[in-house]
N, C-alpha and C. Protein backbone atom coordinates (compact mmCIF):
# COMPACT_ATOMS: atom_id res chain seq x y z
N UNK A 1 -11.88 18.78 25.58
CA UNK A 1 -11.14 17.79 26.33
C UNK A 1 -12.04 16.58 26.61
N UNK A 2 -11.79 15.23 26.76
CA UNK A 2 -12.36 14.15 26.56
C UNK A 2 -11.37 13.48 27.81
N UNK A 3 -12.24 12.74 28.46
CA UNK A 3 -11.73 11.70 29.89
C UNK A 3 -11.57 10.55 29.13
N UNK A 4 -10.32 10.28 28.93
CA UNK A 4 -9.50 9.31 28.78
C UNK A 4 -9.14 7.89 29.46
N UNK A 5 -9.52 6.85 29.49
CA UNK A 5 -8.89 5.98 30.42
C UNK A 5 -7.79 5.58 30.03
N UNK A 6 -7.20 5.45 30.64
CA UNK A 6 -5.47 4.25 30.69
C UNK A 6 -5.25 3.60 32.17
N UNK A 7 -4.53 2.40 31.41
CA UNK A 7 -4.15 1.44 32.59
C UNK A 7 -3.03 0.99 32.28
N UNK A 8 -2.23 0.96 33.73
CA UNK A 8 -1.09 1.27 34.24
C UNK A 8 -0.87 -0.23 35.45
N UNK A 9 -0.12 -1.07 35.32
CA UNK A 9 -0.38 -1.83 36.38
C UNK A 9 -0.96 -2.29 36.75
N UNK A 10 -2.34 -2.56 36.36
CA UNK A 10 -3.26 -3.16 36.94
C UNK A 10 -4.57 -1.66 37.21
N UNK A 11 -4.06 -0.61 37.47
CA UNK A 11 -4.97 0.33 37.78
C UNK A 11 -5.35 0.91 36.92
N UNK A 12 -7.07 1.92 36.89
CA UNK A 12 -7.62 2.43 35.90
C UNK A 12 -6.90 4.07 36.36
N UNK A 13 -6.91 4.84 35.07
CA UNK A 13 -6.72 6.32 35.38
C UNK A 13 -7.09 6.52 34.27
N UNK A 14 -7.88 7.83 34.96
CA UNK A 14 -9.13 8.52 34.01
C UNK A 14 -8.06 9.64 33.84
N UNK A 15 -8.43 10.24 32.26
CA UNK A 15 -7.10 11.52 32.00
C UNK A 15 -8.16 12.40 30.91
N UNK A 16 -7.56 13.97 31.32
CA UNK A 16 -8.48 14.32 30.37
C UNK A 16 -7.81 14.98 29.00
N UNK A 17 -7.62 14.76 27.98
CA UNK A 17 -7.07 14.83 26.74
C UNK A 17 -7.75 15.45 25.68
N UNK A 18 -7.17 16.05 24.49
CA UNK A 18 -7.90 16.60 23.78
C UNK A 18 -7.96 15.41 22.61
N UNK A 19 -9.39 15.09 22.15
CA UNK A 19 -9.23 14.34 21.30
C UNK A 19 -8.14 14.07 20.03
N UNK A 20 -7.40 14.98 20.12
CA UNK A 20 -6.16 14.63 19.04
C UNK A 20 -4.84 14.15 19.67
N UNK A 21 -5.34 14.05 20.90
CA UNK A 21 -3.83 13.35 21.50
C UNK A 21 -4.84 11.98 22.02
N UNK A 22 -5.34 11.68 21.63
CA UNK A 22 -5.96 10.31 22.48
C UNK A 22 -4.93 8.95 22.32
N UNK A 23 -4.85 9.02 21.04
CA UNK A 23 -4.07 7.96 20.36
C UNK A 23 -2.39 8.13 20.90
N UNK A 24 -2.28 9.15 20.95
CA UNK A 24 -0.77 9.76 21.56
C UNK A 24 -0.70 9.11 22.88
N UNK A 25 -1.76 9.46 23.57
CA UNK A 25 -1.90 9.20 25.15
C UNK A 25 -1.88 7.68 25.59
N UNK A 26 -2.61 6.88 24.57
CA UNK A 26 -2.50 5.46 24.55
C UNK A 26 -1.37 5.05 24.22
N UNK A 27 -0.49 4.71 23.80
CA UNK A 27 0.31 4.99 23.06
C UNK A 27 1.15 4.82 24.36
N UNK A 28 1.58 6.23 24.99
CA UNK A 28 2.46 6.43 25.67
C UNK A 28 2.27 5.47 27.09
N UNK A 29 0.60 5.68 26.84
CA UNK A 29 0.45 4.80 28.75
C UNK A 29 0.83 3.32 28.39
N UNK A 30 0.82 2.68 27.28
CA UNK A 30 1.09 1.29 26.75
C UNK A 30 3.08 1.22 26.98
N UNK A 31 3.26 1.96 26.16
CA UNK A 31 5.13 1.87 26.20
C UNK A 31 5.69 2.25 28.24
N UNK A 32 4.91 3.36 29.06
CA UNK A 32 5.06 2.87 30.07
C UNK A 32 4.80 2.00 30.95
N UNK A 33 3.59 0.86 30.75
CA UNK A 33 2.97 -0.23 30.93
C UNK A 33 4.45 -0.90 31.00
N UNK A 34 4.85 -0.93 29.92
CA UNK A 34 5.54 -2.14 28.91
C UNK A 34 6.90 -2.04 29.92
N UNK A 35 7.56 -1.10 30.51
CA UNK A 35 8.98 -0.20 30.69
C UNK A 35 8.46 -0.76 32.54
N UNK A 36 7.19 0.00 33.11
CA UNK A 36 7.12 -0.88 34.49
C UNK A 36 7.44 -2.13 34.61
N UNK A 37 6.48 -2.99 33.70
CA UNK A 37 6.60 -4.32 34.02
C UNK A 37 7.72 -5.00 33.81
N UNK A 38 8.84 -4.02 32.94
CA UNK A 38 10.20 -4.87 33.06
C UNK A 38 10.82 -4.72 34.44
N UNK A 39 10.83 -3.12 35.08
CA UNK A 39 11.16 -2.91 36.21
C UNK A 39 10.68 -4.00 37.48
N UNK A 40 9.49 -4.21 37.27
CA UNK A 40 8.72 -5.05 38.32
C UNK A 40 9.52 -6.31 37.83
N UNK A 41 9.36 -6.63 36.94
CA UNK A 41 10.07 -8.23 36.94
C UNK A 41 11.39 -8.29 37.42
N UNK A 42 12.14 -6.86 37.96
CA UNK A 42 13.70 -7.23 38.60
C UNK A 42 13.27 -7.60 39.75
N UNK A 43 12.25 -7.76 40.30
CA UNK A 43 12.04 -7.76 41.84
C UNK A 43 11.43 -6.57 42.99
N UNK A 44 11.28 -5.59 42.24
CA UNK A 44 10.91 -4.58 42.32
C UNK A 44 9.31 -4.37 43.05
N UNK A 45 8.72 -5.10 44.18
CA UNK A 45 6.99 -5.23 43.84
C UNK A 45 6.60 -3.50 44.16
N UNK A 46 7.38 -2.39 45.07
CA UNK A 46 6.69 -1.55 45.39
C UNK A 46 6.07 -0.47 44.06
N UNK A 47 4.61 -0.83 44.09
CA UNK A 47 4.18 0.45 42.61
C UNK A 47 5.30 2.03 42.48
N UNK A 48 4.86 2.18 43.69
CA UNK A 48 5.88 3.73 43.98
C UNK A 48 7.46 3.85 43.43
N UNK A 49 7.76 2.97 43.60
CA UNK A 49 9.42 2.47 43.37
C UNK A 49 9.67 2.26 42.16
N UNK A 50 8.80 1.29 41.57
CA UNK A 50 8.33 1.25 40.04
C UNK A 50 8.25 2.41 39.39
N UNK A 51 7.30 3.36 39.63
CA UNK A 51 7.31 4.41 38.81
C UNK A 51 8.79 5.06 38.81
N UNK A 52 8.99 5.61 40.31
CA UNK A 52 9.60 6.49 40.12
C UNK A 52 10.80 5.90 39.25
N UNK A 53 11.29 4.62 39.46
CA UNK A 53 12.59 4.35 38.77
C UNK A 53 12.56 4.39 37.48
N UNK A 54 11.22 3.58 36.66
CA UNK A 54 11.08 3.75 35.78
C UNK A 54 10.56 5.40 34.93
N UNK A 55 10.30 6.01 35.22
CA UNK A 55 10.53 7.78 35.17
C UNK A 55 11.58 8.14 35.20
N UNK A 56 12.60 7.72 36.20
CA UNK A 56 14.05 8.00 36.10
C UNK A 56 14.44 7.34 34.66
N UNK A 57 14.19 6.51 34.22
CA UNK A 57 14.57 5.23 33.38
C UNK A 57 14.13 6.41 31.89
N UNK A 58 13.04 6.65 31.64
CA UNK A 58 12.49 7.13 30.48
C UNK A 58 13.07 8.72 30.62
N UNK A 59 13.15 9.54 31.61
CA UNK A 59 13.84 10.57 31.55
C UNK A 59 15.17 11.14 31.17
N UNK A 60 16.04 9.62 31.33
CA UNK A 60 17.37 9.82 31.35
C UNK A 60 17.41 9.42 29.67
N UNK A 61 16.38 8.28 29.10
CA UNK A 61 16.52 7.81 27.56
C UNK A 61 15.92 9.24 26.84
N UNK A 62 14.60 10.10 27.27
CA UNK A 62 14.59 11.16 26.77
C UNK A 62 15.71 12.02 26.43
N UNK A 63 16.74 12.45 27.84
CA UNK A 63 17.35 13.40 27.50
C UNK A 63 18.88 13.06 26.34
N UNK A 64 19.04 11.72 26.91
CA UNK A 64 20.13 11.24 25.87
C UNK A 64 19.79 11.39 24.65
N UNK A 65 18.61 10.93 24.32
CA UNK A 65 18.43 11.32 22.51
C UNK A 65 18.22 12.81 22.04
N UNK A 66 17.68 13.69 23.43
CA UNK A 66 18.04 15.18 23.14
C UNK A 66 19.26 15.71 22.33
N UNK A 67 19.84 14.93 23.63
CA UNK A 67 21.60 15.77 23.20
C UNK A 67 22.21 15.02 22.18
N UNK A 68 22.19 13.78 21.78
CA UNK A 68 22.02 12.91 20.35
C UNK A 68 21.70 14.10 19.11
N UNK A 69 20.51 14.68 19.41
CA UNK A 69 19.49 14.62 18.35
C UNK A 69 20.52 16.58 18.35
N UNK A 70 20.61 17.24 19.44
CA UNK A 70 21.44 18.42 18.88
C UNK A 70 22.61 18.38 18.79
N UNK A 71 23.59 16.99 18.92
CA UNK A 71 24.69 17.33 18.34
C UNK A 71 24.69 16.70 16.85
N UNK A 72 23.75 16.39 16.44
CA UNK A 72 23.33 15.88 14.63
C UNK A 72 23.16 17.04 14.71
N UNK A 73 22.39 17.85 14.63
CA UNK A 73 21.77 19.26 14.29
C UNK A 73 23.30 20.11 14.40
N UNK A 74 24.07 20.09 15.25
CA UNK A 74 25.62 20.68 15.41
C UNK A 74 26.22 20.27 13.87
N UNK A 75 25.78 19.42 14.05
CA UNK A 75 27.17 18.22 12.93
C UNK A 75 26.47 19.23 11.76
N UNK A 76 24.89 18.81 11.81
CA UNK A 76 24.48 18.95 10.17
C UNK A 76 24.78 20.62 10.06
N UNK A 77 24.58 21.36 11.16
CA UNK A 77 25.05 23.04 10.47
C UNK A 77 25.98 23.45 10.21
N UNK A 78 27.21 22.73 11.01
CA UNK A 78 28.54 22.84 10.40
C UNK A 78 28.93 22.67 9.29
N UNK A 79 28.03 21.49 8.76
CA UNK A 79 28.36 20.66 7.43
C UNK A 79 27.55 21.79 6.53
N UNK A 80 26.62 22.32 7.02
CA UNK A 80 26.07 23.25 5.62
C UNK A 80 26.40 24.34 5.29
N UNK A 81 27.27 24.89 5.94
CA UNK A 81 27.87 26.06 6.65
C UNK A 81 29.84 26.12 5.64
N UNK A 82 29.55 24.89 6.18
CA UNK A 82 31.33 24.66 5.08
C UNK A 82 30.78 24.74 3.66
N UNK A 83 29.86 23.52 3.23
CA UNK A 83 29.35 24.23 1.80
C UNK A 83 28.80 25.12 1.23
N UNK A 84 28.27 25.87 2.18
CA UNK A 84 28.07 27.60 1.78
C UNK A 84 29.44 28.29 1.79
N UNK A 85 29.85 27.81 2.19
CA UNK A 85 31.37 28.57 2.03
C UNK A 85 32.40 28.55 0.56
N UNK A 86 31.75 26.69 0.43
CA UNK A 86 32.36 26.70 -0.70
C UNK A 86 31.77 27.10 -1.84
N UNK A 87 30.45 26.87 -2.21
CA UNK A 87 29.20 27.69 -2.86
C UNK A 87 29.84 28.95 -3.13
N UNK A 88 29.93 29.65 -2.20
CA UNK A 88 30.39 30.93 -2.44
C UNK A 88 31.81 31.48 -2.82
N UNK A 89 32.60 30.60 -2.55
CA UNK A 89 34.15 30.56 -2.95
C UNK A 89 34.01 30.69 -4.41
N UNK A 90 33.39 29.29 -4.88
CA UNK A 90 33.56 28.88 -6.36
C UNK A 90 32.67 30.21 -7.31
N UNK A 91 31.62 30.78 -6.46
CA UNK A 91 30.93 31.30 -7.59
C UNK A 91 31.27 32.93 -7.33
N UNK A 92 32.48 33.31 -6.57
CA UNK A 92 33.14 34.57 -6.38
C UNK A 92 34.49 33.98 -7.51
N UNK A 93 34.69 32.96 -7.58
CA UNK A 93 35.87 32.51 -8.58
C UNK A 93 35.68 32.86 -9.82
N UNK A 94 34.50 32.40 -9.71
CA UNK A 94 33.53 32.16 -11.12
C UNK A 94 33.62 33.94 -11.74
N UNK A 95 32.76 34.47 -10.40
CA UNK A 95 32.86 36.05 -10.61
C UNK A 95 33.69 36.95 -11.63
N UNK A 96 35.03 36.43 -11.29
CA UNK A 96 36.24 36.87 -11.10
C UNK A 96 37.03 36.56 -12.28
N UNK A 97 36.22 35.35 -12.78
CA UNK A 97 36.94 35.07 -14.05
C UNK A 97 36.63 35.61 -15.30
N UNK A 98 35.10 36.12 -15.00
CA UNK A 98 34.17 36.67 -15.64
C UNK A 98 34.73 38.34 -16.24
N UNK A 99 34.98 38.82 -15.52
CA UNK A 99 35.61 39.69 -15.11
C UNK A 99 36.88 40.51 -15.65
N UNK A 100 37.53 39.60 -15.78
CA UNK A 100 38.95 39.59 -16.63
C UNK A 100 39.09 39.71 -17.59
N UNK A 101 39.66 40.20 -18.11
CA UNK A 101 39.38 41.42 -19.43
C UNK A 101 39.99 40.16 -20.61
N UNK A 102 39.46 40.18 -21.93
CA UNK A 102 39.77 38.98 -22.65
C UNK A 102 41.21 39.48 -23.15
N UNK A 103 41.97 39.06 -23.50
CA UNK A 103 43.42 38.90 -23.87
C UNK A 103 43.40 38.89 -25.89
């Protein structure tokens, strides 16, 4: 683990990270940087108020692309699920024709 700095508002915070998330960690403290200071520019000066809203703000965009992201995953198993069906229709057809005694 490696002590990390990031800055947030104006303030330093030391974090301790494993060197393979460093870049991750920057990264993320930059896009919440970016997400406060819009909050603060509504008028917003209290830091505390800031965060928390903006936490509310990134929590609520997290979970929306959750449930986004499993009803694609819904969509896409349904969808693979019908063409296994048909996969298997055609090549029990197939079976079947095979099957049939020649004339």
């Amino acid at each position: 683990m490696n002590d990390t700095t990031v800055q947030l508002m104006g303030k330093t915070y030391q974090i301790k990270c494993p060197e393979s998330e460093v870049n991750a960690l920057q990264r993320a403290a930059q896009y919440l940087e970016e997400k406060m200071r819009l909050i603060r520019e509504t008028g917003i000066l209290n830091l505390d108020r800031v965060a928390i809203i903006t936490a509310l703000n990134v929590v609520h965009q997290l979970l929306t692309l959750e449930q986004q992201k499993n009803q694609h995953a819904h969509a896409i198993n349904k969808r693979l699920m019908e063409l296994q069906s048909k996969v298997d229709n055609a090549l029990s057809h197939n079976a079947q024709m095979e099957l049939q005694p020649a004339e």
